[in-house]
Every structure is written in structure tokens, then in C-alpha cells.
Protein backbone atom coordinates (compact mmCIF):
# COMPACT_ATOMS: atom_id res chain seq x y z
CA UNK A 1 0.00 0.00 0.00
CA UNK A 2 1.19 3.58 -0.68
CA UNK A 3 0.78 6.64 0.79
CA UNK A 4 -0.57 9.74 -1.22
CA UNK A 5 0.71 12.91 -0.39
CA UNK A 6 -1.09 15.94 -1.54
CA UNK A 7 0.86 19.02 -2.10
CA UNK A 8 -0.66 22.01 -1.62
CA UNK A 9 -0.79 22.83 -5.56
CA UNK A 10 -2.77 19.50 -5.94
CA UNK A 11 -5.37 20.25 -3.29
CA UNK A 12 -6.33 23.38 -5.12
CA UNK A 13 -6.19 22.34 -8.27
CA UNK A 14 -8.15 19.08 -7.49
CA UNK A 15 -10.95 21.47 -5.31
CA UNK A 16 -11.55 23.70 -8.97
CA UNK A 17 -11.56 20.42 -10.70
CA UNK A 18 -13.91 18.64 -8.85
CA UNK A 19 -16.32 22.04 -8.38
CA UNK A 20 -16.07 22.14 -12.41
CA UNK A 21 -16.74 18.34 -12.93
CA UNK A 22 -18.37 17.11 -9.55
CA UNK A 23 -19.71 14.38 -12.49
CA UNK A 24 -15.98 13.12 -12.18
CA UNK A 25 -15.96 12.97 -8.15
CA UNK A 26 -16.47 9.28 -7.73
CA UNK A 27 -14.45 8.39 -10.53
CA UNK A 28 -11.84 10.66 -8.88
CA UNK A 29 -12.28 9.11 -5.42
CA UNK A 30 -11.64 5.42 -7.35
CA UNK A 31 -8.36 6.55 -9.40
CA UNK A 32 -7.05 7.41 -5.74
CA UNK A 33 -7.91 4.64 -4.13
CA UNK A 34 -6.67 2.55 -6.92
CA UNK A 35 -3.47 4.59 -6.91
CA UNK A 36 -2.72 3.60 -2.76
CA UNK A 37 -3.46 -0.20 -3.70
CA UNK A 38 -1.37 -0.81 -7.06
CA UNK A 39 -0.38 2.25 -8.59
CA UNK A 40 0.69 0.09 -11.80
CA UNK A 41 -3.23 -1.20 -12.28
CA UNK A 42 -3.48 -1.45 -15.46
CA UNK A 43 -7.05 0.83 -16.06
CA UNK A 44 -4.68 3.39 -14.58
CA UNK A 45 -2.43 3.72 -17.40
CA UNK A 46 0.62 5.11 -15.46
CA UNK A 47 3.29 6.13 -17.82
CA UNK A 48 6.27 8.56 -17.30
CA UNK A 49 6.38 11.87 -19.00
CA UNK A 50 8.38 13.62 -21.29
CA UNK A 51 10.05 17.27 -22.35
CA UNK A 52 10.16 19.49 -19.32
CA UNK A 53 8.13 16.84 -17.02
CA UNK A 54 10.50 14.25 -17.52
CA UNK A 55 10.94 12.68 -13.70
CA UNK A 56 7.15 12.57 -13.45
CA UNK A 57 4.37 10.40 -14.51
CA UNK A 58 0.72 10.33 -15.43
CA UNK A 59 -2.48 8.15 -14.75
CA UNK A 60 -5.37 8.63 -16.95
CA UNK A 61 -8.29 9.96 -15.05
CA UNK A 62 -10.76 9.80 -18.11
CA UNK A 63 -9.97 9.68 -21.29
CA UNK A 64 -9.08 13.22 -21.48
CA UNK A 65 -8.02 13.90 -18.02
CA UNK A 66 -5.27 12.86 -16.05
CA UNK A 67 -3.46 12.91 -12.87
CA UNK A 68 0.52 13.86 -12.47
CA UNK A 69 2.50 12.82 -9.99
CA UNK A 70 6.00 11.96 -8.72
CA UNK A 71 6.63 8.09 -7.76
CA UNK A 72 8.89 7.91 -4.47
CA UNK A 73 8.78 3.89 -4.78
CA UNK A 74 11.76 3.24 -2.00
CA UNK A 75 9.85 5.64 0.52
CA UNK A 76 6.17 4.05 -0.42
CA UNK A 77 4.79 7.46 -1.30
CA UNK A 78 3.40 8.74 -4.88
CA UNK A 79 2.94 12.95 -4.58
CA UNK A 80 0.04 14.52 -6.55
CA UNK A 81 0.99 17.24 -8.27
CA UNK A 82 -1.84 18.02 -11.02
CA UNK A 83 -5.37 17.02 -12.16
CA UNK A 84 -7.40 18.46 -15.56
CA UNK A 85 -7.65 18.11 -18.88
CA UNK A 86 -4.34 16.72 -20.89
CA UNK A 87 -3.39 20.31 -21.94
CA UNK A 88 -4.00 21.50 -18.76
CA UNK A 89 -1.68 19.21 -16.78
CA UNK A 90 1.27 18.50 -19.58
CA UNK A 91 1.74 22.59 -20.54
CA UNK A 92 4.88 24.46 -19.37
């Protein structure tokens, strides 16, 4: 099991996210949990990233949304960093 730390960034990002599409709460609430149990589920679809966020990764949320994060695998902890739209969580 991991533990899922939330920065600061994440928590307001993820309050405007969820306020703009509370249709996406539960399915929100399940990519979490699913993150803390097996963070390499496959309906997750964790991959790493590229270009300027190179030494983080993505899950896919929806098909169009996702979630980055950093992986801290020898500690047991996975840090939210980002939740929207694919433009809105891989710009610069």
C-alpha cells in the first residue's frame, strides 16, 4: 500500500476540478484509491512523461483527463501534483 501525499498545488487544483466536474468525483475518489493499492493497475495507465516533465508520470483519469504525480517507490509514497484536462496538466 502507498501513501498519497497531496501538495498544496494539488489540493487546489483538485478542489476547482472537482467544483467544475463534480460528475468526475467518484471516478476521482476510485483513481485514488486505486493509486494507494497498485499504482501500476493497469485501467490506470501510469506512464512517465516527457520534455520538461521528464521525472514525473501520469495516470489517466478519463480519457481526457489525467493525474501527475511523482513516484517515491523506496519511501512508499506517490505525490500529486496536477489534475485536468491533458493540456491542462502536460503545458509548461
Amino acid at each position: 500500500m502507498y501513501r498519497l501525499v497531496w501538495t498544496n498545488t494539488f489540493s487546489r487544483t483538485a478542489r476547482k476540478f472537482l467544483k467544475k466536474n463534480p460528475d468526475l468525483r467518484s471516478e476521482f475518489e476510485r483513481t485514488l484509491k486505486q493509486l494507494e493499492e497498485n499504482p501500476a493497475h493497469p485501467k490506470l495507465r501510469l506512464h512517465p512523461l516527457k520534455g520538461h516533465l521528464a521525472d514525473k508520470h501520469a495516470v489517466s483519469l478519463t480519457y481526457s483527463h489525467r493525474i501527475v504525480l511523482v513516484l517515491v517507490l523506496d519511501e512508499g509514497e506517490i505525490v500529486l501534483l496536477d489534475v485536468g484536462t491533458h493540456d491542462q496538466t502536460y503545458r509548461s
